[in-house]
Protein backbone atom coordinates (compact mmCIF):
# COMPACT_ATOMS: atom_id res chain seq x y z
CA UNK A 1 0.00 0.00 0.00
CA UNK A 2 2.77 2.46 1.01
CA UNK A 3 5.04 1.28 -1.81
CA UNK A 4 2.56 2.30 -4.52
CA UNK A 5 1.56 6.01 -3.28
CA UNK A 6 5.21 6.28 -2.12
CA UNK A 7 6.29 5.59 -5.99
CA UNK A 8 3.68 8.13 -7.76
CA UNK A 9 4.67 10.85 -5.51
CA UNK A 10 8.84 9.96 -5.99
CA UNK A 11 8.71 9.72 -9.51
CA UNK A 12 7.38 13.61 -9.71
CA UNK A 13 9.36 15.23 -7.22
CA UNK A 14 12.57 13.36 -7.20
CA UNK A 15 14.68 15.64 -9.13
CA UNK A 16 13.14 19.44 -7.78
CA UNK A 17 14.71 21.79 -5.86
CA UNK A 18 15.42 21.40 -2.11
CA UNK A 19 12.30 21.60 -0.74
CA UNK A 20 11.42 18.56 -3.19
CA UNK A 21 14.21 16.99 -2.26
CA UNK A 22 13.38 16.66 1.35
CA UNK A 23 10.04 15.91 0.57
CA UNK A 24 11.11 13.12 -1.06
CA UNK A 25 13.58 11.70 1.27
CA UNK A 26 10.79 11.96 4.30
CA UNK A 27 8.66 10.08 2.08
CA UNK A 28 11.06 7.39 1.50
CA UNK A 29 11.96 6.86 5.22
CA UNK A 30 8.09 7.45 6.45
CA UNK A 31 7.47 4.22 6.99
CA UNK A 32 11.31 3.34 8.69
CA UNK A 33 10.37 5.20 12.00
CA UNK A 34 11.83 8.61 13.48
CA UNK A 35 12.94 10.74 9.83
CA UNK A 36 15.10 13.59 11.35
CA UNK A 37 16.56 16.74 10.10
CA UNK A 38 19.73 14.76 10.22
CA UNK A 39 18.73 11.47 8.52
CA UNK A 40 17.53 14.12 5.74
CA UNK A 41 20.73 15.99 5.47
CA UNK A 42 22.64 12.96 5.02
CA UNK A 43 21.15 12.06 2.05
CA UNK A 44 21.45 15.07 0.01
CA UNK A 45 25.17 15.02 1.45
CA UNK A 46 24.64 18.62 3.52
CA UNK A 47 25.03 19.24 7.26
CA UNK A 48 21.89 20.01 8.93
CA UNK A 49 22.75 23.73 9.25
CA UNK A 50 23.39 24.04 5.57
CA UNK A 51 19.65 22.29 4.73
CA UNK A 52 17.94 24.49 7.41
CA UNK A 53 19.82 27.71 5.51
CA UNK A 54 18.36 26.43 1.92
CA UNK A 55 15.40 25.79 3.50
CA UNK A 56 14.88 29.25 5.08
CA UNK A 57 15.72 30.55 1.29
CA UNK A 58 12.23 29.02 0.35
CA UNK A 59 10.87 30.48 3.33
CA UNK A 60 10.06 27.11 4.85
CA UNK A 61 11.78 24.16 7.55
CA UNK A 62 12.00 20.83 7.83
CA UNK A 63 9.51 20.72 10.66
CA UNK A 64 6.91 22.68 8.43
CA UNK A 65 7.49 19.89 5.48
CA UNK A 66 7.77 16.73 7.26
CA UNK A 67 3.97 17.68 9.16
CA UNK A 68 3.19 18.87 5.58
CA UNK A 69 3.98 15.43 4.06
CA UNK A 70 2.74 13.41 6.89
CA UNK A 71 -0.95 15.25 6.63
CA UNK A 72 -0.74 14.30 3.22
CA UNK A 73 0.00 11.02 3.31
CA UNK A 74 -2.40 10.51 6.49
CA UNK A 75 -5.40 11.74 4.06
CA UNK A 76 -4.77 9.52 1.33
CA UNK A 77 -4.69 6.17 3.82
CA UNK A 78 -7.86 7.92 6.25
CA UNK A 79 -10.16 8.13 2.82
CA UNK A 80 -9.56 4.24 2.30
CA UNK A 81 -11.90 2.92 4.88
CA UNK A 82 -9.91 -0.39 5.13
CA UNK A 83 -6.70 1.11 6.81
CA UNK A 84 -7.24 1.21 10.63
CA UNK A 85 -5.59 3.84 12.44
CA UNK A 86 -3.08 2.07 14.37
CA UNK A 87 -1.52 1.10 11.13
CA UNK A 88 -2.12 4.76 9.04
CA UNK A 89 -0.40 6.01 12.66
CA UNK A 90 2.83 3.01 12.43
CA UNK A 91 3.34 4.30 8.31
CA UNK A 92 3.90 7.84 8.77
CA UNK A 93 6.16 7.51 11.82
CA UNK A 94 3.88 7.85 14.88
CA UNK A 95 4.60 5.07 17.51
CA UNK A 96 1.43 6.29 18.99
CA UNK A 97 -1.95 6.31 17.47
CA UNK A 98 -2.96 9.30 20.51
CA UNK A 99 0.29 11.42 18.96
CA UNK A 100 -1.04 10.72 15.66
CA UNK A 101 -4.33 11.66 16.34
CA UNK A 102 -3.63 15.17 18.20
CA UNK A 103 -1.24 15.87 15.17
CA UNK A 104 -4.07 15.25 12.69
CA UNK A 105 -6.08 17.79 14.56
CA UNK A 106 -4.00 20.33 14.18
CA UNK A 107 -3.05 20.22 11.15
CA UNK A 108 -7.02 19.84 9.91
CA UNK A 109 -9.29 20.43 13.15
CA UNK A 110 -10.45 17.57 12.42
CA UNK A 111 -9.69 14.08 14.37
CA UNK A 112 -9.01 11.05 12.00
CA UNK A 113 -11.69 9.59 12.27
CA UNK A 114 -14.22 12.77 11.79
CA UNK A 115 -12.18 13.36 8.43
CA UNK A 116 -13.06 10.05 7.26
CA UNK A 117 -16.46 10.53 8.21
CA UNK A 118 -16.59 13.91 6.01
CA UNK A 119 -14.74 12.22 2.57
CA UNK A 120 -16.66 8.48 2.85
């Protein structure tokens, strides 16, 4: 399930600018647990201070785009009625399904479970 959202999304953004970029690398490393600033800096070969200085330049964070891609991703799975919300909670890096759910409502004031109430 992840594999096949996680590919559409990849193949469009792979090669953008930095913001992209990290985008892409939380994406990859969702499901794999804790993605940090680190983890993320790593892989496009720049300390952390150097990503959070490109980052600034698009007037953004990593914080700001790993909740952005999370939300995302935690739509798409909420609007399938099949996914439970332990497991929507495990694949975008919550060990909690209470964290997950607080996140969710602030980022759509809306708790998981009205939001797939409102699309279904």
């Amino acid at each position: 399930m992840h594999d096949e959202m996680l590919m559409k999304y990849l193949v469009t953004i792979k090669q953008g600018d930095i913001v992209q970029q990290v985008q892409s690398i939380i994406l990859e490393n969702l499901p794999d647990g804790q993605v940090t600033d680190k983890l993320v800096a790593g892989e496009l070969n720049l300390s952390e201070r150097s990503m959070q200085r490109r980052l600034k330049e698009h007037q953004t964070s990593f914080r700001f785009l790993l909740d952005g891609v999370r939300e995302m991703v935690a739509k798409q799975y909420i609007e399938n009625p099949v996914n439970r919300m332990s497991d929507i909670a495990f694949l975008i890096g919550f060990s909690e399904q209470s964290a997950f759910s607080r996140a969710f409502k602030k980022w759509t004031g809306k708790t998981p479970v009205q939001y797939r109430d409102s699309v279904n």
